[in-house]
PDB file of N, CA and C in Angstrom:
ATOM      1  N   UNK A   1      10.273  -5.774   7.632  1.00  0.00           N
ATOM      2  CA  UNK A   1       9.012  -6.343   8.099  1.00  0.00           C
ATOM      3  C   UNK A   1       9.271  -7.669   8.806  1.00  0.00           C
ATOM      4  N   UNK A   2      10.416  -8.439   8.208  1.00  0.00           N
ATOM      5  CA  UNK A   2      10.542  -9.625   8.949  1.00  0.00           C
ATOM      6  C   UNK A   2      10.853  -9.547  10.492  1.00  0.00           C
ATOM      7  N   UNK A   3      11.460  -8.446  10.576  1.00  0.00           N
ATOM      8  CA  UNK A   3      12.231  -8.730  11.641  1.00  0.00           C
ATOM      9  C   UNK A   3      11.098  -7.654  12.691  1.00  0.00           C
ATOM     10  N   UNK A   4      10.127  -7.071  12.307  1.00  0.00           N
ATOM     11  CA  UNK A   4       9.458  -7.235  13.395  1.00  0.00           C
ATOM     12  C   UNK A   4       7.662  -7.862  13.462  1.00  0.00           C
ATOM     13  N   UNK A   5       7.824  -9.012  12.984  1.00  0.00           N
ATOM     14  CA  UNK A   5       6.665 -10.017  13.088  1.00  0.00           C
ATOM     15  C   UNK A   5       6.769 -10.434  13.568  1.00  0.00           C
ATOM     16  N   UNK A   6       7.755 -11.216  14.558  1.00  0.00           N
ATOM     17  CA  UNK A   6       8.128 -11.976  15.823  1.00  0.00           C
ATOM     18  C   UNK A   6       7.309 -10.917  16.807  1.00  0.00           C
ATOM     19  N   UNK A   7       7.644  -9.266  16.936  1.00  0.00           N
ATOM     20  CA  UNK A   7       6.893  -8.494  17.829  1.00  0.00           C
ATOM     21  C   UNK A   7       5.604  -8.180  17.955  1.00  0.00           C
ATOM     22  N   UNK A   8       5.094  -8.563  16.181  1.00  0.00           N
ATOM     23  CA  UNK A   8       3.175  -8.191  16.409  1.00  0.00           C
ATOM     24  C   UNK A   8       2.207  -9.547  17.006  1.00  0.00           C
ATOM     25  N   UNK A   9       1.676  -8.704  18.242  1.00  0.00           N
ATOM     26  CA  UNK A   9       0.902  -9.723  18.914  1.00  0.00           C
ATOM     27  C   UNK A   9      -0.473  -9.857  18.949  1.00  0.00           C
ATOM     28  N   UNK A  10      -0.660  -8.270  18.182  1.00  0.00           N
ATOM     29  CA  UNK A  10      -2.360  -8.172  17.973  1.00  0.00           C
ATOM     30  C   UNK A  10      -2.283  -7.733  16.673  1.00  0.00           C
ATOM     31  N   UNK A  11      -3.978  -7.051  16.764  1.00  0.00           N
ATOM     32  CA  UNK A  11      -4.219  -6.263  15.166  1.00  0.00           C
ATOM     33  C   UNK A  11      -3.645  -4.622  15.610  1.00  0.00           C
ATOM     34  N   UNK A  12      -3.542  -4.298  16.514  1.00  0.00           N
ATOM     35  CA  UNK A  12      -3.319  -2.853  16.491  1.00  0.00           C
ATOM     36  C   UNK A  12      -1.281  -2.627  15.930  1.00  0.00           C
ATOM     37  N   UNK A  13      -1.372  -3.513  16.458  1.00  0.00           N
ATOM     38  CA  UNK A  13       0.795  -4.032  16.214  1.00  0.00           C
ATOM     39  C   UNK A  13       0.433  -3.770  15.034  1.00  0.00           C
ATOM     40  N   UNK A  14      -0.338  -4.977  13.962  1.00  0.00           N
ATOM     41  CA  UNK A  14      -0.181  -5.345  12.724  1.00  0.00           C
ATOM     42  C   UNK A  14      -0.392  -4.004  12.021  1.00  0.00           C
ATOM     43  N   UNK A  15      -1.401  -3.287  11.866  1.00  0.00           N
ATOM     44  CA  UNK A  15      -1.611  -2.187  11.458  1.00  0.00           C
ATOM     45  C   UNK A  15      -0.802  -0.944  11.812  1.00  0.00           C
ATOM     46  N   UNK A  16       0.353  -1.160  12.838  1.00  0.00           N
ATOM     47  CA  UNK A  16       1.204   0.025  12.906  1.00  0.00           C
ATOM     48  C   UNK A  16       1.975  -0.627  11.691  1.00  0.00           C
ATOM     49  N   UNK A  17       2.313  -1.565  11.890  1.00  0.00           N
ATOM     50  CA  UNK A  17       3.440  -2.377  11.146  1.00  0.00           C
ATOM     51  C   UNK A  17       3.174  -1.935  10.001  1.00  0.00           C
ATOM     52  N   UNK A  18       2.197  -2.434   9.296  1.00  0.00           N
ATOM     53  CA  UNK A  18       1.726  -1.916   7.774  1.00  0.00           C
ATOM     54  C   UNK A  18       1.637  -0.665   7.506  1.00  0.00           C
ATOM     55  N   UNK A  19       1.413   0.599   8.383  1.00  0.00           N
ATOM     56  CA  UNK A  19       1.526   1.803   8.130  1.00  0.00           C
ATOM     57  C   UNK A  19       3.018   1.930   7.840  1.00  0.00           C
ATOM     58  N   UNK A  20       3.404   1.956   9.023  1.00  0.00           N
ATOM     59  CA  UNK A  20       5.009   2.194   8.816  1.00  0.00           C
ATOM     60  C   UNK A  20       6.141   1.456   7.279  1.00  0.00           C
ATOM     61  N   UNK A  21       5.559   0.192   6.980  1.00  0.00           N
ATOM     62  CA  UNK A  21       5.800  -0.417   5.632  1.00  0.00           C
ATOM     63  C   UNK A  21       4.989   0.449   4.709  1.00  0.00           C
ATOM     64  N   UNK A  22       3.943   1.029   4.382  1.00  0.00           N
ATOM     65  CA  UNK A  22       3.824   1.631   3.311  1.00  0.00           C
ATOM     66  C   UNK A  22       4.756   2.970   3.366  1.00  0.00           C
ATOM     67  N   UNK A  23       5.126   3.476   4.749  1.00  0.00           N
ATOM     68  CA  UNK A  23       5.377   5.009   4.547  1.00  0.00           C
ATOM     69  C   UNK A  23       7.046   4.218   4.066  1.00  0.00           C
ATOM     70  N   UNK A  24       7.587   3.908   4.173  1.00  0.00           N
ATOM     71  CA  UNK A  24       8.691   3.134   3.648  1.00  0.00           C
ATOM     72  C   UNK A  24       8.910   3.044   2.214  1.00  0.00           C
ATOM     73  N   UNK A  25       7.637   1.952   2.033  1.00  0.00           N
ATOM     74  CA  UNK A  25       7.931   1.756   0.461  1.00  0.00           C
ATOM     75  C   UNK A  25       7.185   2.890  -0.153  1.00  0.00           C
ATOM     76  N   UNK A  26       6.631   4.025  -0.383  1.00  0.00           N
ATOM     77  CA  UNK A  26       6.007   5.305  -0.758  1.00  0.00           C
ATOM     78  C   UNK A  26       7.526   5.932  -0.789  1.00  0.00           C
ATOM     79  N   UNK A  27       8.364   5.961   0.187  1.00  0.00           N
ATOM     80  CA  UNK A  27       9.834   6.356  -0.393  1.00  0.00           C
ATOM     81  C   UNK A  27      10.573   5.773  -0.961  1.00  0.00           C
ATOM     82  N   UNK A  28      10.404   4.655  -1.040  1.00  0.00           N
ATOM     83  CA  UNK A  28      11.386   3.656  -2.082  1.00  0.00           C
ATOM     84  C   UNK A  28      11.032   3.886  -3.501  1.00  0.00           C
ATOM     85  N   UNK A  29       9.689   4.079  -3.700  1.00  0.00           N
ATOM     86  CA  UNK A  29       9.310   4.483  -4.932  1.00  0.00           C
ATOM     87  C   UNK A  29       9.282   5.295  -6.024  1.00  0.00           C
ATOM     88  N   UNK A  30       9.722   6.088  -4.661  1.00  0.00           N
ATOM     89  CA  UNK A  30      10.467   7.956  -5.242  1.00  0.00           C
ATOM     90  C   UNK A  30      11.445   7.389  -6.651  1.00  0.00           C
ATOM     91  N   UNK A  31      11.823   6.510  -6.506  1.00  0.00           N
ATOM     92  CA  UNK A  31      12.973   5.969  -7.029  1.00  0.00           C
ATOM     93  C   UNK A  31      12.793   5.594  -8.919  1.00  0.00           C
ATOM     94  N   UNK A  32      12.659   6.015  -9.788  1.00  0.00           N
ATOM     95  CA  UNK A  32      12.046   4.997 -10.754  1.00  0.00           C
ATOM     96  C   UNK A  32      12.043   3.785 -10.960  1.00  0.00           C
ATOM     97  N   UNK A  33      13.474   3.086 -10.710  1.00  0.00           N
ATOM     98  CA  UNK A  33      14.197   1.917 -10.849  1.00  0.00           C
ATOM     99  C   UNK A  33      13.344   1.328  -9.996  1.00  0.00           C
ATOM    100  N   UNK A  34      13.302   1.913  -8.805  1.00  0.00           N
ATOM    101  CA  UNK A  34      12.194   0.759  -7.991  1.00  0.00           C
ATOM    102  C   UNK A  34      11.141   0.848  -7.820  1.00  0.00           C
ATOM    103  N   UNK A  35      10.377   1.929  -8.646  1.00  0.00           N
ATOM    104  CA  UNK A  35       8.646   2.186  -8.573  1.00  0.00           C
ATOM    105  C   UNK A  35       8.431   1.002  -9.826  1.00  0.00           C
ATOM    106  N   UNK A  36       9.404   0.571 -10.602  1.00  0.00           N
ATOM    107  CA  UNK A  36       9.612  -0.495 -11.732  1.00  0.00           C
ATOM    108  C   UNK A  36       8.255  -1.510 -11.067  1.00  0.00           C
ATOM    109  N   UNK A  37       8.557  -2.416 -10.097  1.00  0.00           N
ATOM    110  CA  UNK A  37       7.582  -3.462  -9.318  1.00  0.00           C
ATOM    111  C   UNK A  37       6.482  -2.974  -9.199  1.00  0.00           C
ATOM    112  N   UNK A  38       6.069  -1.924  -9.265  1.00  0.00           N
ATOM    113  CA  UNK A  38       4.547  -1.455  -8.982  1.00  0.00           C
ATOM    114  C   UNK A  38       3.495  -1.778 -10.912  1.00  0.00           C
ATOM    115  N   UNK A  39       4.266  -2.098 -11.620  1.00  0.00           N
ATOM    116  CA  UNK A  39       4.060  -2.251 -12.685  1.00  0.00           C
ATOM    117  C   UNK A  39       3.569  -3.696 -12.543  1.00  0.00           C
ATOM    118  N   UNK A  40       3.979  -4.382 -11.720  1.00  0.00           N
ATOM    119  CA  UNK A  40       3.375  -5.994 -11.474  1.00  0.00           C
ATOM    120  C   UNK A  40       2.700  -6.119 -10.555  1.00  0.00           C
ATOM    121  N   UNK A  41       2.779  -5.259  -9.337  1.00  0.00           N
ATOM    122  CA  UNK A  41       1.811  -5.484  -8.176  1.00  0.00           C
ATOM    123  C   UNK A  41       1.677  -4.399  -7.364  1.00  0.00           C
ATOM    124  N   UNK A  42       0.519  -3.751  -7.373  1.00  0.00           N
ATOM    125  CA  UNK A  42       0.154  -2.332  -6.093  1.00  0.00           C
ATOM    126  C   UNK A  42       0.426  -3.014  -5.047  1.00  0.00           C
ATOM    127  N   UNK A  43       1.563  -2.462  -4.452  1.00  0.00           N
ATOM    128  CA  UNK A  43       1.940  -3.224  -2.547  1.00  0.00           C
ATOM    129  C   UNK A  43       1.440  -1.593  -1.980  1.00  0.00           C
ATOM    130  N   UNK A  44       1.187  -0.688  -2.687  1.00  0.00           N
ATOM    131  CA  UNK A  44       0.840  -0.002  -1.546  1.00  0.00           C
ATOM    132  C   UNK A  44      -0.750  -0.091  -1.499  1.00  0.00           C
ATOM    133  N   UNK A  45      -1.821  -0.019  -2.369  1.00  0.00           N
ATOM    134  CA  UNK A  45      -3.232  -0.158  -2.500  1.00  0.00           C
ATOM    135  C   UNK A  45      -3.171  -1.685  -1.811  1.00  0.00           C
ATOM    136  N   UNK A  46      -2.395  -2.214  -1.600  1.00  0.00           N
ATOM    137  CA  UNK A  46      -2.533  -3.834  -0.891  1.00  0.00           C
ATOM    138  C   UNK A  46      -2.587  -3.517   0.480  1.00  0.00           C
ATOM    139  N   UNK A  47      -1.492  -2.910   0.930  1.00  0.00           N
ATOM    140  CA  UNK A  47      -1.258  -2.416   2.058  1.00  0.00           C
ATOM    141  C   UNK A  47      -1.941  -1.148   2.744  1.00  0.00           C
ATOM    142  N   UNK A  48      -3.242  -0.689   1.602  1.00  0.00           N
ATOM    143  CA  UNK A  48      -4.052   0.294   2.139  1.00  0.00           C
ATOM    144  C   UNK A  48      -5.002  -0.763   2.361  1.00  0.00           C
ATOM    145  N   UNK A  49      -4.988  -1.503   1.871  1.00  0.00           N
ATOM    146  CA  UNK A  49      -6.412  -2.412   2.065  1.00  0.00           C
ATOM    147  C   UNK A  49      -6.521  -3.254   3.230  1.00  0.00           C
ATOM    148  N   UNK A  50      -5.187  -3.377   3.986  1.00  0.00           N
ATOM    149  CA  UNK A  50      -5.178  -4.219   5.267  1.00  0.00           C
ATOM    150  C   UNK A  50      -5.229  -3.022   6.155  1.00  0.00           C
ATOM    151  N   UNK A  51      -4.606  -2.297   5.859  1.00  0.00           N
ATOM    152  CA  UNK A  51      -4.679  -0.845   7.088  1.00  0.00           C
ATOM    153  C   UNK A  51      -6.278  -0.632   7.159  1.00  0.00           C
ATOM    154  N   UNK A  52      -7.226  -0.167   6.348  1.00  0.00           N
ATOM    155  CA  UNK A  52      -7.721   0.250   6.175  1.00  0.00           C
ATOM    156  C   UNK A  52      -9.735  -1.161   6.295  1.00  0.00           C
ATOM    157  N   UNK A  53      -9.144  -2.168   6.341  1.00  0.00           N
ATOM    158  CA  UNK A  53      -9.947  -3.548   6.490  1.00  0.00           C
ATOM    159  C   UNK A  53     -10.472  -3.144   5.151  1.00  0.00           C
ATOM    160  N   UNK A  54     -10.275  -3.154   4.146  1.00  0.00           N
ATOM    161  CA  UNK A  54     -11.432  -3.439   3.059  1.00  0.00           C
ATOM    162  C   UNK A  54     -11.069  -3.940   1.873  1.00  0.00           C
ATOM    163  N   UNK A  55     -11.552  -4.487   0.869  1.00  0.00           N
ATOM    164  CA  UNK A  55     -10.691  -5.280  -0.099  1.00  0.00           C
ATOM    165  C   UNK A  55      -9.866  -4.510  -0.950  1.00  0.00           C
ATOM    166  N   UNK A  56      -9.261  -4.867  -1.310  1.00  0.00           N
ATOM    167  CA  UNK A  56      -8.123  -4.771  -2.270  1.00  0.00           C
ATOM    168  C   UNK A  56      -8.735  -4.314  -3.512  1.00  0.00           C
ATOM    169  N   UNK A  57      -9.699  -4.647  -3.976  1.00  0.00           N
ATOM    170  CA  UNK A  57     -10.025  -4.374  -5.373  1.00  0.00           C
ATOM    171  C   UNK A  57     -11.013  -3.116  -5.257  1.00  0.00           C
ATOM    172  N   UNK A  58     -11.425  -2.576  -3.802  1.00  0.00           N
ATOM    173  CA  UNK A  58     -12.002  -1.767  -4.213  1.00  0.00           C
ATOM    174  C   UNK A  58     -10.901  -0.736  -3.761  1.00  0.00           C
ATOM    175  N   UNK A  59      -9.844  -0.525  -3.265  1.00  0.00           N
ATOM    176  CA  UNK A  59      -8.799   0.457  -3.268  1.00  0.00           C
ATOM    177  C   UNK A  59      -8.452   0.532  -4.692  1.00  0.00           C
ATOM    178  N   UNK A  60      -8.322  -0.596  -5.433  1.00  0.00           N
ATOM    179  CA  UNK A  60      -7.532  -0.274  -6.519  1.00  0.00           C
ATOM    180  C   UNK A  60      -8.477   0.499  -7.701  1.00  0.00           C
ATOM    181  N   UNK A  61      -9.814  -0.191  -7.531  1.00  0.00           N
ATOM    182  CA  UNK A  61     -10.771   0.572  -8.127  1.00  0.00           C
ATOM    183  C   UNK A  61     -11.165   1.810  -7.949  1.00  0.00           C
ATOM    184  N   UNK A  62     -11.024   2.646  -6.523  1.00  0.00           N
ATOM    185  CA  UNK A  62     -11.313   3.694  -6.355  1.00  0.00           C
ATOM    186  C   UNK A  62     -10.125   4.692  -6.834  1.00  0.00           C
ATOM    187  N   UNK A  63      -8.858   4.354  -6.834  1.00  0.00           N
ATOM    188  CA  UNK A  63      -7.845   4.771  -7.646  1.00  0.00           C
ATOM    189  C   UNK A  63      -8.003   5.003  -8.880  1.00  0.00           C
ATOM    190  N   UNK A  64      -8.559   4.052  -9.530  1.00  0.00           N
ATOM    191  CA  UNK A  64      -8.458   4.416 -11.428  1.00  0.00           C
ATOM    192  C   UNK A  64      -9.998   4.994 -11.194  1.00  0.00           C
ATOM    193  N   UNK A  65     -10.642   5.084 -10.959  1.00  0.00           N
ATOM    194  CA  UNK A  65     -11.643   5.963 -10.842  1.00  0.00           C
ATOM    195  C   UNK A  65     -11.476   7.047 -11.028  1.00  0.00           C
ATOM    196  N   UNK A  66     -10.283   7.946  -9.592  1.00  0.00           N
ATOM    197  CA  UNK A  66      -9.785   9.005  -9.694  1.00  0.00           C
ATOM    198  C   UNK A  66      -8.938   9.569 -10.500  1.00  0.00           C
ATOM    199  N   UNK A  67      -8.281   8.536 -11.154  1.00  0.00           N
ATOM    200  CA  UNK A  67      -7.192   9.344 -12.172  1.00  0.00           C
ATOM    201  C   UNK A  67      -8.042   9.299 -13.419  1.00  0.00           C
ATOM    202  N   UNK A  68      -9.512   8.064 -13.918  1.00  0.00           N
ATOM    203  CA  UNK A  68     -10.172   8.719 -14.754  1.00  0.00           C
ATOM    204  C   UNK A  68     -10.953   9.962 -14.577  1.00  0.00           C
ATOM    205  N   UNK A  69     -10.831  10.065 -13.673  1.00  0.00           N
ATOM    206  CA  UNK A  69     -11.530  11.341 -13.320  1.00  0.00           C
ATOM    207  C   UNK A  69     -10.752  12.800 -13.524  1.00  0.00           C
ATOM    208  N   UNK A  70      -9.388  12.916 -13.025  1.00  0.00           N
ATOM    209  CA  UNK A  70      -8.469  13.858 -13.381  1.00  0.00           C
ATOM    210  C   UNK A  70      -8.405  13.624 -15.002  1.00  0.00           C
ATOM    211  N   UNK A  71      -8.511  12.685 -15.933  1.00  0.00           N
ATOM    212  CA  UNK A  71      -8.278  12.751 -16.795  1.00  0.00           C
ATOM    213  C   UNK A  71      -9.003  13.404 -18.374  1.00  0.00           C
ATOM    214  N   UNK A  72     -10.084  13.803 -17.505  1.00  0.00           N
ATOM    215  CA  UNK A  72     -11.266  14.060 -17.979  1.00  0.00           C
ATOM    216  C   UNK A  72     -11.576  15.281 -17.821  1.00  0.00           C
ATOM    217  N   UNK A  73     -10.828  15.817 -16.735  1.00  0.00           N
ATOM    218  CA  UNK A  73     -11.281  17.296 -16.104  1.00  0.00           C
ATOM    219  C   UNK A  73     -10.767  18.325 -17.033  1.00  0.00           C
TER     220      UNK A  73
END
């Protein structure tokens, strides 16, 4: 990501940028060892929330919503 923020000059840059960083870390995660950090901070519900313009807490909320919801079914 660092190395291409020098290149984003608008919002349409920024939002490729962040797509392409979640599809990234969504494979890094595959990983257990490194899905470990998601235990301290959703970077991908963070990073849906800038893609997507809307806050953060309601991505994360609409998430446990759904898995209370699978959980129930």
């Amino acid at each position: 990501m660092r190395k291409k923020i020098p290149k984003i000059s608008n919002e349409k840059d920024l939002i490729a940028a962040f797509k392409e960083l979640q599809t990234e870390l969504e494979e890094i995660m595959r990983d257990p060892f490194e899905a470990k950090v998601l235990d301290y901070f959703d970077f991908i519900s963070w990073l849906e929330s800038k893609i997507q313009k809307r806050p953060f807490a309601d991505i994360v909320k609409e998430k446990v919503q759904g898995l209370l919801t699978k959980s129930t079914s």
